[in-house]
N, C-alpha and C. Protein backbone atom coordinates (compact mmCIF):
# COMPACT_ATOMS: atom_id res chain seq x y z
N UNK A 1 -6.60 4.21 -21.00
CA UNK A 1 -5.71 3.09 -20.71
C UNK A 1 -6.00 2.58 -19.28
N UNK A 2 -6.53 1.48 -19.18
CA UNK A 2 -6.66 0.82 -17.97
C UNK A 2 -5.52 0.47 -17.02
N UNK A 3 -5.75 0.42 -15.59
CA UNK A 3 -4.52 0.14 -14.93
C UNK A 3 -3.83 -1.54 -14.97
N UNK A 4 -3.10 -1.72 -14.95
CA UNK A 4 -2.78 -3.22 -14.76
C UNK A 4 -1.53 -3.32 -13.57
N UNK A 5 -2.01 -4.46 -12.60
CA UNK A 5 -2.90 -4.78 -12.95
C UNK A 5 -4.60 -4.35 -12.27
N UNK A 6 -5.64 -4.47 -12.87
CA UNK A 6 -6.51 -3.96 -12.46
C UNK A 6 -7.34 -4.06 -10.93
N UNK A 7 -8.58 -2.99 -10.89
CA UNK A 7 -8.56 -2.98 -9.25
C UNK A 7 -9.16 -4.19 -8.78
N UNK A 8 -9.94 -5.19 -9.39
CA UNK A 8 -10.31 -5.74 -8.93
C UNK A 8 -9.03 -7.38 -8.58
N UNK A 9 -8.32 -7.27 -9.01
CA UNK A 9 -7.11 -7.98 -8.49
C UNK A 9 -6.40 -7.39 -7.33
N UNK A 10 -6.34 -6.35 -7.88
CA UNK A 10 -5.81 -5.54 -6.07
C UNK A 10 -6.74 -5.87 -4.84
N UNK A 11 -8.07 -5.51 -5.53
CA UNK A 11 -8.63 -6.23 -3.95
C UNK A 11 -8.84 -7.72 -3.70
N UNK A 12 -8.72 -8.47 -4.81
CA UNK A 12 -8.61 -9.71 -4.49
C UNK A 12 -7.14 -10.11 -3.26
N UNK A 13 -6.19 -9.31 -3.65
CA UNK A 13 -4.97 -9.51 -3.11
C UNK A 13 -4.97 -9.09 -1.46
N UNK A 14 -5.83 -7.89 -1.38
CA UNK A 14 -5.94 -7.70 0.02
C UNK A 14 -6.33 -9.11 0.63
N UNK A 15 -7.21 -9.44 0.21
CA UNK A 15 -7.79 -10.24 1.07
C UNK A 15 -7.15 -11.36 1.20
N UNK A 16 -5.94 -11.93 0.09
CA UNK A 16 -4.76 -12.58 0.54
C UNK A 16 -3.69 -12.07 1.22
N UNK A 17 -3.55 -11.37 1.48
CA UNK A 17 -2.42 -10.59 2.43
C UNK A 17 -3.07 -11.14 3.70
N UNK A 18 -4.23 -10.51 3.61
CA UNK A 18 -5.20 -10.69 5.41
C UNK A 18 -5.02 -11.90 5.59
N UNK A 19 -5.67 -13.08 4.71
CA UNK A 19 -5.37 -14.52 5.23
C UNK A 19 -3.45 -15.11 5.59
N UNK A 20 -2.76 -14.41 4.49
CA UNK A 20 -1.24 -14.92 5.08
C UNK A 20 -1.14 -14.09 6.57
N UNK A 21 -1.76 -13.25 6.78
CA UNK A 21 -1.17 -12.17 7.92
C UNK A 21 -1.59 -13.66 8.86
N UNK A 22 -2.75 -13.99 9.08
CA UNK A 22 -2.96 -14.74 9.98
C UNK A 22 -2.90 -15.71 10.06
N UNK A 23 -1.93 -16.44 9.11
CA UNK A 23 -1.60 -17.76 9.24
C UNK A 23 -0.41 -17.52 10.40
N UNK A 24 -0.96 -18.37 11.53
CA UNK A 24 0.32 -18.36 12.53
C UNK A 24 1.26 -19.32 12.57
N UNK A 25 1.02 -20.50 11.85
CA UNK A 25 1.74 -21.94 11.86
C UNK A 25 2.31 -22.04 10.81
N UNK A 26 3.41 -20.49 10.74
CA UNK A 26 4.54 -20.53 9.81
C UNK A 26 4.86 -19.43 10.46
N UNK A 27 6.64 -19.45 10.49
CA UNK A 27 7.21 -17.79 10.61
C UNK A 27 7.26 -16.47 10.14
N UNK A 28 7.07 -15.35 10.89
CA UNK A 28 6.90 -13.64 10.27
C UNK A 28 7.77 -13.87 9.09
N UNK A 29 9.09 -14.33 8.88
CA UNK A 29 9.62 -14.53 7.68
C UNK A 29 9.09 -15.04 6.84
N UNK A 30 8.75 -16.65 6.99
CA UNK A 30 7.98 -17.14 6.10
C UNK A 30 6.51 -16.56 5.18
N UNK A 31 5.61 -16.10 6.21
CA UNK A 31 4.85 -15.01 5.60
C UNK A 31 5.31 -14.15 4.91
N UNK A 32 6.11 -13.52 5.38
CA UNK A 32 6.61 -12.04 4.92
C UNK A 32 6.98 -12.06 3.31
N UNK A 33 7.65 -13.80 3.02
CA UNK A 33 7.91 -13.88 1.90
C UNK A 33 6.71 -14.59 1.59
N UNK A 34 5.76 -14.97 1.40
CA UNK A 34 4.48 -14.93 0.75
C UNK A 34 3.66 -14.12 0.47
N UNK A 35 3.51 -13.02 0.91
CA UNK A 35 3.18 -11.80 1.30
C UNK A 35 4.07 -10.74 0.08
N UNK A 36 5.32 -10.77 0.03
CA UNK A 36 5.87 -10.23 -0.80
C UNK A 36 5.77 -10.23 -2.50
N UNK A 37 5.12 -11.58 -2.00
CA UNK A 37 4.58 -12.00 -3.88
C UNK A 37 3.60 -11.20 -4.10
N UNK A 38 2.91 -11.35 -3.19
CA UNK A 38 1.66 -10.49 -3.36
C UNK A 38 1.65 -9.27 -3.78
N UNK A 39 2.95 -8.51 -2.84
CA UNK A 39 3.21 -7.08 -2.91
C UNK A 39 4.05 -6.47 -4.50
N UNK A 40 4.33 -7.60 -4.80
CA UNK A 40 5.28 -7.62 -6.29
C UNK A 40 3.84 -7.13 -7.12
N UNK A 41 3.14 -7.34 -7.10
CA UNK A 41 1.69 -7.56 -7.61
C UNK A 41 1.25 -5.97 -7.98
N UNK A 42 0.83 -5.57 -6.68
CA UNK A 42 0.34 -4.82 -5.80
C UNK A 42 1.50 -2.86 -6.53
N UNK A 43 2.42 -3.37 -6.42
CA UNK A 43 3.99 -2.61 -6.87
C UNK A 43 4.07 -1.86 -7.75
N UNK A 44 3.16 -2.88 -8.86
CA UNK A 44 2.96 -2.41 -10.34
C UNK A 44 2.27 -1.21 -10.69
N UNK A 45 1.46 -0.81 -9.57
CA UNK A 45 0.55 0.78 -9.82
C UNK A 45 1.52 1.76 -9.22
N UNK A 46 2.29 1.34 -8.63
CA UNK A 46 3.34 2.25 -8.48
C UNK A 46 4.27 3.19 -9.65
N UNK A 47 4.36 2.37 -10.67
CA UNK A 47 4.48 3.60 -11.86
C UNK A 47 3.34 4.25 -12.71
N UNK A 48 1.83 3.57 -11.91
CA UNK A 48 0.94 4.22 -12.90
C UNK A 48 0.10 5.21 -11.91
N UNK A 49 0.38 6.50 -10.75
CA UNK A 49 0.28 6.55 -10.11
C UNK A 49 -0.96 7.65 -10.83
N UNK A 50 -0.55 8.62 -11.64
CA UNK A 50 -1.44 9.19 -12.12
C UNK A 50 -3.03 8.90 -12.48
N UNK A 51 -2.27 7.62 -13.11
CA UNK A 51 -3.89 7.15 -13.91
C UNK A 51 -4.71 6.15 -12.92
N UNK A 52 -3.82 5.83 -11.75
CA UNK A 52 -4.22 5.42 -10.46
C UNK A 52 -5.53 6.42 -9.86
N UNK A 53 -5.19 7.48 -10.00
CA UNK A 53 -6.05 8.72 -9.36
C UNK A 53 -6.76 9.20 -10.12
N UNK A 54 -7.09 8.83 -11.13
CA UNK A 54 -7.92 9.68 -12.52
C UNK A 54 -9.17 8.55 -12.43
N UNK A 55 -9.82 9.20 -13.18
CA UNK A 55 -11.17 8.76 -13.06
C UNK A 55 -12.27 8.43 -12.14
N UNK A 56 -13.80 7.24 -12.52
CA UNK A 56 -14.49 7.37 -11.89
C UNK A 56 -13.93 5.99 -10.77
N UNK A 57 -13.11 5.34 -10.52
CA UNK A 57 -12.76 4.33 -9.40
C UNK A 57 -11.13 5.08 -8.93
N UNK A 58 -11.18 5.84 -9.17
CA UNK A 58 -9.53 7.40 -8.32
C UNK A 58 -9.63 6.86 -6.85
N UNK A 59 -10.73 7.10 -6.09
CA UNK A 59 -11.33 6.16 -4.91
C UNK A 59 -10.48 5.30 -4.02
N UNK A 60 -11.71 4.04 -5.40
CA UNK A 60 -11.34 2.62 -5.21
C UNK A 60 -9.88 2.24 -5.40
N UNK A 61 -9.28 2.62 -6.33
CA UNK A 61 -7.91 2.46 -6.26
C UNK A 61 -7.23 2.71 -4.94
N UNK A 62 -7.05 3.94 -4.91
CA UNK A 62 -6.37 4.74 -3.71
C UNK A 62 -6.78 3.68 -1.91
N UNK A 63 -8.23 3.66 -2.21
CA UNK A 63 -8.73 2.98 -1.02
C UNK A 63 -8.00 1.38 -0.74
N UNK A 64 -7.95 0.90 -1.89
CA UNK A 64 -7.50 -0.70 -2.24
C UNK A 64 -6.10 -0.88 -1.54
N UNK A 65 -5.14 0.36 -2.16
CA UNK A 65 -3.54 0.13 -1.97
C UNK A 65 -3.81 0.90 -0.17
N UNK A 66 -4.39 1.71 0.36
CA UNK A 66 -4.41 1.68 1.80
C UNK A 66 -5.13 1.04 2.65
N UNK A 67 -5.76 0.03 1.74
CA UNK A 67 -6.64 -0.93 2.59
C UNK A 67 -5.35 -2.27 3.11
N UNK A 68 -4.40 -2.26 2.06
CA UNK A 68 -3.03 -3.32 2.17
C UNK A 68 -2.28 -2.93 3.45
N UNK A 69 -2.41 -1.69 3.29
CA UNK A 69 -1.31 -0.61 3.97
C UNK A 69 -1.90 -1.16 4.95
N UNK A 70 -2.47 -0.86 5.68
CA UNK A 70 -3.50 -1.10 7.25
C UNK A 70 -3.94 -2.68 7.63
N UNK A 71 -4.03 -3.54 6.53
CA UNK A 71 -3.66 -5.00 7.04
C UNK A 71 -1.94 -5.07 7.03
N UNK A 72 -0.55 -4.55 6.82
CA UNK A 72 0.78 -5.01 7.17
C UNK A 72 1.13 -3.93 8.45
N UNK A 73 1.10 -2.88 8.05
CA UNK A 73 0.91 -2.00 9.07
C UNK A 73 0.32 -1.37 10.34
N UNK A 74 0.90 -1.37 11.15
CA UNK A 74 0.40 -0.28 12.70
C UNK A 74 -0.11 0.94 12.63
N UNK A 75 -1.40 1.17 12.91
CA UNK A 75 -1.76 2.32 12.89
C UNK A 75 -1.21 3.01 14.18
N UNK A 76 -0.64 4.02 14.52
CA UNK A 76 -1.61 4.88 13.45
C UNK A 76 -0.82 5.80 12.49
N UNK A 77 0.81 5.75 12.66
CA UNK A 77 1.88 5.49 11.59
C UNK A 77 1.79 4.73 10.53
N UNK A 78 1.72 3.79 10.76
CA UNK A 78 1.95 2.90 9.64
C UNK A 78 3.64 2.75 9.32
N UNK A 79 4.39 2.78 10.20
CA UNK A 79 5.59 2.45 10.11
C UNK A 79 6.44 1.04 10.70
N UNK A 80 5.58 0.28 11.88
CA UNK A 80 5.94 -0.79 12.15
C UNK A 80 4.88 -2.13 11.35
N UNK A 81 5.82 -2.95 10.67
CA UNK A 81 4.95 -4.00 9.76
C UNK A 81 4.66 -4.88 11.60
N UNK A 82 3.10 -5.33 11.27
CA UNK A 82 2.54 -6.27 12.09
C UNK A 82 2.90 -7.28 12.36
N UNK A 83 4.16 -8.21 11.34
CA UNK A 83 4.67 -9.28 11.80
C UNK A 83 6.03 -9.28 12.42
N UNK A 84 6.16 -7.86 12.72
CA UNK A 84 7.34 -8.49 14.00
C UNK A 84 8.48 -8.00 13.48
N UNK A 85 8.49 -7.51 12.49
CA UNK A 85 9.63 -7.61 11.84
C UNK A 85 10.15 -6.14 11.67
N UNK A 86 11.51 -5.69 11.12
CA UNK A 86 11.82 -4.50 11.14
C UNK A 86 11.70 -4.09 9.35
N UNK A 87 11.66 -3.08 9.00
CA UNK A 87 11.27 -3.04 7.19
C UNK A 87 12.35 -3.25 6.85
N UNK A 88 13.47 -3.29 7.61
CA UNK A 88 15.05 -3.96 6.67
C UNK A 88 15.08 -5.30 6.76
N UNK A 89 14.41 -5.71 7.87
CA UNK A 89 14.57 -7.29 7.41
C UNK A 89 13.37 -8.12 6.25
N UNK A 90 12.92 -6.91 6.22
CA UNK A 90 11.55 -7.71 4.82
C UNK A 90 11.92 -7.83 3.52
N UNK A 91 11.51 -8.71 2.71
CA UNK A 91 11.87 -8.79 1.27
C UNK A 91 11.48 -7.42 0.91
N UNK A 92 12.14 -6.78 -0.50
CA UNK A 92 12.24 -6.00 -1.22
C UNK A 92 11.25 -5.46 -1.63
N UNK A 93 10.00 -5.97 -1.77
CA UNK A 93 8.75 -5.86 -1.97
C UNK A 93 8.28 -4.78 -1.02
N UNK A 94 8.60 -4.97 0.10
CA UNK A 94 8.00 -4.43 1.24
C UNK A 94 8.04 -2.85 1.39
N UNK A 95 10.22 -2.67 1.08
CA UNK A 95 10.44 -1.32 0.74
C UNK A 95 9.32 -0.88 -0.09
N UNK A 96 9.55 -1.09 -1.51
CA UNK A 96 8.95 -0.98 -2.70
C UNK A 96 7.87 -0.81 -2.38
N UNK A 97 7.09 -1.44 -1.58
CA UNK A 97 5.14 -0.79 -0.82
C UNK A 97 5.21 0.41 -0.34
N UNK A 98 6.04 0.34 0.59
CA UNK A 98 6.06 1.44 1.52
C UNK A 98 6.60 3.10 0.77
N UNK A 99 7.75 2.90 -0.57
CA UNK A 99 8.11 3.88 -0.97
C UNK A 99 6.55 4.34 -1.92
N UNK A 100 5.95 3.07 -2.54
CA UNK A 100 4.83 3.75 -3.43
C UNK A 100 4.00 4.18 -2.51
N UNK A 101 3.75 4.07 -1.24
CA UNK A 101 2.43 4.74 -0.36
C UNK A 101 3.20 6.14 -0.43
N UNK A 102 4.43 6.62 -0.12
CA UNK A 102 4.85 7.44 0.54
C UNK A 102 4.51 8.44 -1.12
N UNK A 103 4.94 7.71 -2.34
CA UNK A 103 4.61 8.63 -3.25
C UNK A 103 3.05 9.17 -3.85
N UNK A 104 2.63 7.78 -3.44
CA UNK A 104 0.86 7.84 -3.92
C UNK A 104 0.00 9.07 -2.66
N UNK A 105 0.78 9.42 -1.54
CA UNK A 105 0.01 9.89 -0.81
C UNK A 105 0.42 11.31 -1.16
N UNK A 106 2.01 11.52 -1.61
CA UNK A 106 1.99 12.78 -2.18
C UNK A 106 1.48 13.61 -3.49
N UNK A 107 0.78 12.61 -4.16
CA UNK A 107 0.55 12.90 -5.37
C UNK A 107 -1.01 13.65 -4.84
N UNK A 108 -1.21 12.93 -3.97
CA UNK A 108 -3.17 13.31 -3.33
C UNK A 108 -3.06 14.87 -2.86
N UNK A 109 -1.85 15.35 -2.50
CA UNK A 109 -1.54 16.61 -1.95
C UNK A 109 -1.57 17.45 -2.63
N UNK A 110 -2.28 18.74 -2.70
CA UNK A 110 -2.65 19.92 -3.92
C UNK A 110 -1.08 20.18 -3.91
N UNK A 111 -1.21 20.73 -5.08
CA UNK A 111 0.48 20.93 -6.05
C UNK A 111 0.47 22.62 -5.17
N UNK A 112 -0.32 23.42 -4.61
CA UNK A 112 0.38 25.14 -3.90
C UNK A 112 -0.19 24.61 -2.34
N UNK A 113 0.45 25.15 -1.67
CA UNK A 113 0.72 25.07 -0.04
C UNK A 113 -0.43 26.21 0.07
N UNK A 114 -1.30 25.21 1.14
CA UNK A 114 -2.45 26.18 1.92
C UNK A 114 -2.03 27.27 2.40
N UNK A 115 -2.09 28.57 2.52
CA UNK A 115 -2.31 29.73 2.68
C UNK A 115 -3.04 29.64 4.19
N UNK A 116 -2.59 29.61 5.56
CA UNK A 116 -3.10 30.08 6.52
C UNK A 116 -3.52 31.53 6.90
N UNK A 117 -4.51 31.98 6.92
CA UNK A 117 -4.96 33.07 7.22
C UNK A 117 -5.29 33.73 8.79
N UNK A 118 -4.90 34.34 9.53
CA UNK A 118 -5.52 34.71 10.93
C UNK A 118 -6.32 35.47 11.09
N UNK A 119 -7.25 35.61 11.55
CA UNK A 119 -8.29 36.74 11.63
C UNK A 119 -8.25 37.66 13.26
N UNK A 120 -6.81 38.29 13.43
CA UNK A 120 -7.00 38.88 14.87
C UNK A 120 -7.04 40.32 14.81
């Protein structure tokens, strides 16, 4: 079962995010809600997180949705959005990004806790 929608729309979308990011001759709001359409988009692999990570583009996927992450976001958190704005004042979308990174990055995390070993 293929993802939808698929990766190559996701990266089409980056590269609209990047151009709204830098439109300056409109307000962080105004973007923010153009931008949010995008992210409505973008949202949708958020319930397919599994099959997001399976296969031979597991990658490209993963790479695509943190390639978004790093055009709205401050590195090296990634907790302040770049336009100025605070994540409560962003459309709904925005949460909704930020909660699927927070889950997509836990899913990448082995399911048993590393075992530190000391050798003294």
């Amino acid at each position: 079962m293929p993802l939808k929608p698929p990766l190559a729309t996701v990266q089409a979308l980056k590269d609209v995010v990047l151009a709204l990011v830098q439109i300056t001759s409109s307000t962080p709001s105004a973007r923010a809600g153009l931008i949010a359409t995008q992210l409505e988009t973008v949202n949708q692999w958020s319930s397919q997180i599994p099959l997001l990570l399976e296969g031979p583009d597991a990658t490209a996927n993963a790479n695509a949705v943190f390639a978004i992450r790093k055009e709205l976001f401050a590195a090296p958190l990634f907790k302040n959005c770049i336009l100025g704005l605070n994540l409560s004042d962003l459309p709904p979308a925005f949460q909704d990004f930020v909660t699927f990174i927070s889950k997509l990055i836990l899913a990448q995390k082995p399911d048993k806790p590393v075992t530190k070993v000391s050798f003294r």
